[in-house]
Protein backbone atom coordinates (compact mmCIF):
# COMPACT_ATOMS: atom_id res chain seq x y z
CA UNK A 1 0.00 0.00 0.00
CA UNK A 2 1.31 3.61 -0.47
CA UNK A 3 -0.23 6.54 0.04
CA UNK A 4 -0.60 9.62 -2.58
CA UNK A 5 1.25 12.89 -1.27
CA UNK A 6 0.75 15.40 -4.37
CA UNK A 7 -0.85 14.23 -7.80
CA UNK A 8 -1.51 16.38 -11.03
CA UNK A 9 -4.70 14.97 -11.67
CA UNK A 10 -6.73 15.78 -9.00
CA UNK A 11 -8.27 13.30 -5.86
CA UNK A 12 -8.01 9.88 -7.18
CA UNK A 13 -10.62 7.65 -6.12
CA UNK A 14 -12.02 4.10 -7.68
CA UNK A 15 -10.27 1.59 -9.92
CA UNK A 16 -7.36 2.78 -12.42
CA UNK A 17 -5.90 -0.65 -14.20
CA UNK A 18 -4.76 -2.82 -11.45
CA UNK A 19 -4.98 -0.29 -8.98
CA UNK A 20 -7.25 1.00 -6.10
CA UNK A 21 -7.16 4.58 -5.42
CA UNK A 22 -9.52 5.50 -1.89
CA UNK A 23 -9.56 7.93 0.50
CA UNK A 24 -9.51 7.97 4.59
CA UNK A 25 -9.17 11.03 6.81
CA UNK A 26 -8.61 13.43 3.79
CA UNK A 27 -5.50 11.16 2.54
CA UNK A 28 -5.55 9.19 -0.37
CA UNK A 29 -3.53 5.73 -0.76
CA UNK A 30 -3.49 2.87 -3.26
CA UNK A 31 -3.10 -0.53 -3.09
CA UNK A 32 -2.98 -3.42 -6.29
CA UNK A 33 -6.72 -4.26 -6.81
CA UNK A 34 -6.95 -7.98 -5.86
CA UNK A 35 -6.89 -10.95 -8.47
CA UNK A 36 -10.14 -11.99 -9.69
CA UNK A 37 -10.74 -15.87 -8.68
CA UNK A 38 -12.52 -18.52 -11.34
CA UNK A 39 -14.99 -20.54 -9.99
CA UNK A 40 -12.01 -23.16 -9.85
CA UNK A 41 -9.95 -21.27 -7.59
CA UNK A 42 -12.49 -20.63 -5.37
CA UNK A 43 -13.40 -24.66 -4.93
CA UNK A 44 -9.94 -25.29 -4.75
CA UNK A 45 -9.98 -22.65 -1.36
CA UNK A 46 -8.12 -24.55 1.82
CA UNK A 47 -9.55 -25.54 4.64
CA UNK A 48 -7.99 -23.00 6.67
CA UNK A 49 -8.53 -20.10 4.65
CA UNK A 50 -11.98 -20.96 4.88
CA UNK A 51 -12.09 -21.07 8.90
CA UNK A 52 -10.51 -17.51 8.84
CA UNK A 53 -13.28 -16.44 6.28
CA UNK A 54 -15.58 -18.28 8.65
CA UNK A 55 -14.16 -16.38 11.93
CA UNK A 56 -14.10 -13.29 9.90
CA UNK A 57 -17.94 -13.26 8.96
CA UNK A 58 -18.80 -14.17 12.36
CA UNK A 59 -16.87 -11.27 13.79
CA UNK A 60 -17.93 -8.84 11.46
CA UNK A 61 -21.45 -9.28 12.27
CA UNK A 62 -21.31 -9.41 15.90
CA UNK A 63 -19.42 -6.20 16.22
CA UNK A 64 -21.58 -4.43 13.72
CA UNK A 65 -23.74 -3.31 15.81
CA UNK A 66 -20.84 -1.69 17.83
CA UNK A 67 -19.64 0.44 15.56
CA UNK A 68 -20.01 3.73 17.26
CA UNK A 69 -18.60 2.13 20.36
CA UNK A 70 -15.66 0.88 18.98
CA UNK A 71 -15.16 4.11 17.12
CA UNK A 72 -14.51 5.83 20.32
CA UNK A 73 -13.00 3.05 22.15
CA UNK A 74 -10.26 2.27 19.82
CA UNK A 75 -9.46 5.55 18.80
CA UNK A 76 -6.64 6.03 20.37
CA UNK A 77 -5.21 3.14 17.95
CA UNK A 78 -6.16 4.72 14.25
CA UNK A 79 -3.13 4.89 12.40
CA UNK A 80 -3.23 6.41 8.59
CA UNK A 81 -5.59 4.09 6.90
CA UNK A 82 -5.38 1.71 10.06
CA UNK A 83 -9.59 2.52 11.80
CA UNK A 84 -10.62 1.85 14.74
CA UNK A 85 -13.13 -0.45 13.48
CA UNK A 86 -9.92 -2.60 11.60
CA UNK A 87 -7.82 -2.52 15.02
CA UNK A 88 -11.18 -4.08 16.93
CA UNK A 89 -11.71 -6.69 14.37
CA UNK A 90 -8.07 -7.79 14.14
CA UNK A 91 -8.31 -8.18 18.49
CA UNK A 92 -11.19 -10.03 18.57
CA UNK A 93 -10.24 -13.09 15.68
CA UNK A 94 -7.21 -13.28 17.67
CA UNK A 95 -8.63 -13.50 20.96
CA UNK A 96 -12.33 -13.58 21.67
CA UNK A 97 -12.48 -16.96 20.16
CA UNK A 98 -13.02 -20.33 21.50
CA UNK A 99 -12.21 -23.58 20.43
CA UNK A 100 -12.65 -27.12 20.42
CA UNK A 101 -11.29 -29.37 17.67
CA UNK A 102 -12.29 -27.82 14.47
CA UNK A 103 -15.08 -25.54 16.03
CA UNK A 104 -14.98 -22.68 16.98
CA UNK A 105 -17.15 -19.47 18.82
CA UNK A 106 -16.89 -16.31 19.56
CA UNK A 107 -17.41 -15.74 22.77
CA UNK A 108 -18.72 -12.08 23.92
CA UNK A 109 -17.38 -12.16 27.35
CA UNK A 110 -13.93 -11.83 25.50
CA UNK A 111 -14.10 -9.38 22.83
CA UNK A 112 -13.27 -5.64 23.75
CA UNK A 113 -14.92 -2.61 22.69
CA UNK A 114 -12.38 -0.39 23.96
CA UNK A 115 -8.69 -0.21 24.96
CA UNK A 116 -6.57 1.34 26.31
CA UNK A 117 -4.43 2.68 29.89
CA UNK A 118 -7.19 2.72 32.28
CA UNK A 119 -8.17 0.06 34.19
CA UNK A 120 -11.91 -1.61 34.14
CA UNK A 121 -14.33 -1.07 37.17
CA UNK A 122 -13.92 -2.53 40.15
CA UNK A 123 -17.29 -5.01 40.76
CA UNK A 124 -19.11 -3.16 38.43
CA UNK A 125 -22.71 -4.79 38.56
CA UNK A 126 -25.94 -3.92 36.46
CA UNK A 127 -29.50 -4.06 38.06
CA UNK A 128 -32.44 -3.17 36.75
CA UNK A 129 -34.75 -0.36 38.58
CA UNK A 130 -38.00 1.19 37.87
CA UNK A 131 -36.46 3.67 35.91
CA UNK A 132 -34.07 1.74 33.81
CA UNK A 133 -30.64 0.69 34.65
CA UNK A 134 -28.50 1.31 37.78
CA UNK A 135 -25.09 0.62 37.13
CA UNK A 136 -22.54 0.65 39.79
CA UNK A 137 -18.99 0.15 40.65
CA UNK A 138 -16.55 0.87 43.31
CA UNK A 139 -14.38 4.04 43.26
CA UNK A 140 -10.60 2.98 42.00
CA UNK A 141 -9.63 6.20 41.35
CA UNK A 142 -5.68 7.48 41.69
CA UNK A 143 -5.55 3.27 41.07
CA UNK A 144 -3.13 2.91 38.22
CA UNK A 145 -3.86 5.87 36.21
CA UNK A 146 -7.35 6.69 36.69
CA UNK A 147 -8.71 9.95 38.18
CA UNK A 148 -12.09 10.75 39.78
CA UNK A 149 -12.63 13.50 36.72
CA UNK A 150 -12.65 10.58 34.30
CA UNK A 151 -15.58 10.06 32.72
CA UNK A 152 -17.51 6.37 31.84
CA UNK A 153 -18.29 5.48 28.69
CA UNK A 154 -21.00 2.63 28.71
CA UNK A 155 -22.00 -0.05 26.43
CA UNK A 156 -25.39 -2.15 26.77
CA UNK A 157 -25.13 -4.55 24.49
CA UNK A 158 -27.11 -7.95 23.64
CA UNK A 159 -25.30 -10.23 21.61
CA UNK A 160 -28.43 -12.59 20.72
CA UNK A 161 -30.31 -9.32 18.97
CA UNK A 162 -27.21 -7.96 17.54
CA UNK A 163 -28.56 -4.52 19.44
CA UNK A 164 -26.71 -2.39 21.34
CA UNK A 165 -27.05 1.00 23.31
CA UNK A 166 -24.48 3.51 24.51
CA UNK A 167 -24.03 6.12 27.17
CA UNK A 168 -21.32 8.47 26.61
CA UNK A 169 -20.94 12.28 28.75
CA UNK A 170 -20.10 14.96 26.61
């Protein structure tokens, strides 16, 4: 991949020969457009390439619905075209899976949303009230580097609906 400093022609963006020209944060890089696969290539696909497209659909739609979360809990790690979205993905196919044999799961207990110096609550615990959700957790500020003007960012999330809900102060 390289990315385009200065060109004569204007913003590139789309397909030129075997090129790809797109854009992210206002920069513009290319990569080689990938090689188009016959229908005998793609039977000819090995087993393991097909577990990491496996793990790789699987992740992508579970963390759909987390977009804006992971958006501002990885941003910290966006590097040139790197998103935070690609840094979240990349974590959780290397560690939020479980396996046994040749099966696998992702299990939600183990993928992150966010990351980063700060350490999680201290017996954080969820209960439902009248009103909606109480969520608690013990003070661990000037623990590590937290500080009581820190601010929480919360995530509801249900992994059977694929829904999620956010709370973040402003």
């Amino acid at each position: 991949m390289a990315s385009v400093n200065d060109s004569s022609g204007g913003k590139f963006k789309g397909k030129v020969g075997g090129l790809v020209y797109y854009q992210v944060g206002g920069k513009t890089y290319v990569r080689q457009a990938p090689p188009k696969q016959t229908k005998a290539k793609k039977q000819k696909t090995s087993e393991l390439r097909m577990l990491y497209q496996s793990k790789m659909t699987l992740t992508q739609s579970h963390l759909k619905s987390l977009t804006g979360a992971i958006a501002f809990g990885f941003q910290n790690f966006a590097d040139g075209a790197k998103r935070p979205f690609h840094v979240c993905v990349s974590y959780t196919l290397y560690n939020a899976f479980v396996s046994e044999g040749r099966n696998f799961a992702l299990d939600p207990s183990l993928f992150k949303i966010s990351r980063g110096n700060l350490l999680p609550p201290q017996d954080p615990k969820a209960e439902k009230t009248g009103d909606g959700i109480l969520i608690t957790w013990h003070n661990n500020s000037y623990v590590s580097n937290s500080k009581p003007w820190d601010k929480a960012f919360v995530v509801l999330h249900n992994p059977e609906d694929m829904i999620s809900e956010q709370y973040r102060p402003k």
